[in-house]
Protein backbone atom coordinates (compact mmCIF):
# COMPACT_ATOMS: atom_id res chain seq x y z
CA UNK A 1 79.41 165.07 93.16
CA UNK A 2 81.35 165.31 90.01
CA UNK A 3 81.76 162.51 87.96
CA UNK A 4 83.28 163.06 85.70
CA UNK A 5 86.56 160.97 84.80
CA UNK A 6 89.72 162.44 85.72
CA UNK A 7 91.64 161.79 82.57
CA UNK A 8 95.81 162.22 82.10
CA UNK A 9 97.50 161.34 79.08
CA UNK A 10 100.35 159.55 78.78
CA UNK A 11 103.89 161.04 78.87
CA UNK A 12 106.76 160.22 77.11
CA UNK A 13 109.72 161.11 79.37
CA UNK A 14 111.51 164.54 78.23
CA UNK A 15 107.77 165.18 76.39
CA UNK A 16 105.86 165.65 72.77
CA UNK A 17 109.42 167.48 71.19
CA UNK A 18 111.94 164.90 72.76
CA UNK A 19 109.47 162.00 71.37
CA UNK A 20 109.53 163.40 68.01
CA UNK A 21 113.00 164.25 67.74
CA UNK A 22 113.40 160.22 68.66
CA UNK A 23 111.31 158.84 66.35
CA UNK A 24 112.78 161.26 63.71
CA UNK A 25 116.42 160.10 64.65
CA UNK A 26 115.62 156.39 64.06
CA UNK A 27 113.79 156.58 61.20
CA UNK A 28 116.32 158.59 59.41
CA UNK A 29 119.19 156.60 60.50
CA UNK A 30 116.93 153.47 59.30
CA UNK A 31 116.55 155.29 55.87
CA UNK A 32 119.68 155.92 55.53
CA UNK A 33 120.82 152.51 56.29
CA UNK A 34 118.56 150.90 53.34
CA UNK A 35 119.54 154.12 51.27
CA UNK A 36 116.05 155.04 51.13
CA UNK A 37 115.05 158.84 50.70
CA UNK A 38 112.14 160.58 52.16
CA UNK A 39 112.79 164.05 51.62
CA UNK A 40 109.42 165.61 51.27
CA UNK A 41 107.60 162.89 52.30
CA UNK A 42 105.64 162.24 55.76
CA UNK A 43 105.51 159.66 57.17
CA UNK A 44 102.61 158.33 59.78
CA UNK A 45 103.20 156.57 63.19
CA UNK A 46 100.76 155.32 65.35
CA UNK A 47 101.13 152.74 68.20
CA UNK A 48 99.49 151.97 71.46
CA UNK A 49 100.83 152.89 75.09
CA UNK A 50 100.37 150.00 77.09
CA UNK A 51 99.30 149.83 80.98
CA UNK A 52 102.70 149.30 81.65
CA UNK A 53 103.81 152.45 79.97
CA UNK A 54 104.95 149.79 76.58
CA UNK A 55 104.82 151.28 73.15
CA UNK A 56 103.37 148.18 71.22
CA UNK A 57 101.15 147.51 67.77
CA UNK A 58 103.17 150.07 66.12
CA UNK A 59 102.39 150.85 62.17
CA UNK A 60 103.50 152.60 59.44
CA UNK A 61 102.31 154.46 56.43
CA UNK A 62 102.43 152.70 53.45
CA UNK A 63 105.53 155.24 52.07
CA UNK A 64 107.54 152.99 54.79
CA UNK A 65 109.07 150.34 52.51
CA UNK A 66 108.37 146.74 54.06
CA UNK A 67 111.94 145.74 54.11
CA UNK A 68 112.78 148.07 57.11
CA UNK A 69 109.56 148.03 59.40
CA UNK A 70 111.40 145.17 61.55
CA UNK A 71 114.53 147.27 62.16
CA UNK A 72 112.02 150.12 62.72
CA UNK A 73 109.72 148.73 65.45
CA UNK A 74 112.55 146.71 67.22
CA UNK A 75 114.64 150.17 67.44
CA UNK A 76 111.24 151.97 68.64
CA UNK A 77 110.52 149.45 71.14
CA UNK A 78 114.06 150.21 72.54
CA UNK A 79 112.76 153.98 73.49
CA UNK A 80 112.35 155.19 76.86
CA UNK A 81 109.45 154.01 79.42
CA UNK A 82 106.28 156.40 78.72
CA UNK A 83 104.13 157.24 82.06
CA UNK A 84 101.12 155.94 80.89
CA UNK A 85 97.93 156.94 80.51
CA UNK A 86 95.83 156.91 83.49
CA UNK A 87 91.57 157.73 84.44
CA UNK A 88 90.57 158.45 87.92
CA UNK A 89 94.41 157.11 88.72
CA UNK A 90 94.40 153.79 87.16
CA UNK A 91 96.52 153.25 84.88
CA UNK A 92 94.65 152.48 81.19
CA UNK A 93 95.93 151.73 77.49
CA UNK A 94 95.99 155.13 74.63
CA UNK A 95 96.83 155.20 71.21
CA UNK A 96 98.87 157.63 69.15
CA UNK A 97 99.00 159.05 65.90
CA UNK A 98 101.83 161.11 64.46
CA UNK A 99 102.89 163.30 61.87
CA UNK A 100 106.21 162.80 60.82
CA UNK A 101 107.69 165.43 58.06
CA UNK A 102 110.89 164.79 56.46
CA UNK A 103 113.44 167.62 54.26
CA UNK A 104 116.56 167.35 53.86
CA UNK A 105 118.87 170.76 53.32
């Protein structure tokens, strides 16, 4: 027998790209909004997938000024419904970490 876990991760609907490109989109538009620039700059992300497919204890590097992490994680909890994560077909908990580079033309 093979027991080894069967492990998937969990999917953001429209996958990796279409995550990015969201996460991207509301950070720059939050930027914008507190006339903040971070051309040059990247910017880290991490957060937890939840059982229920939840993003939740979402962070920021420290080049994200404090004044706009509320408008940041409420407009991040407002993204799509991942698929979570899931071993042997049960549905379990995964964290993220991502890169996020900003340049502006």
């Amino acid at each position: 027998d093979d027991l080894t876990p069967t492990i998937q991760k969990a999917e953001y609907p429209g996958g990796h790209d279409r995550l990015s490109r969201d996460i991207e989109r509301i950070i720059q538009n939050t930027m914008s909004k507190y006339e903040i620039n971070l051309n040059g700059e990247t910017v880290y992300v991490t957060f937890k997938i939840s059982k229920q497919g939840l993003m939740e204890n979402i962070n920021f590097s420290s080049n994200i000024p404090f004044t706009t992490i509320d408008d940041l994680i409420l407009d991040l909890k407002k993204l799509n419904k991942w698929k979570p994560a899931t071993k042997n077909g049960v549905a379990i908990e995964s964290n993220f970490r991502m890169p996020m580079s900003f340049s502006y033309h």
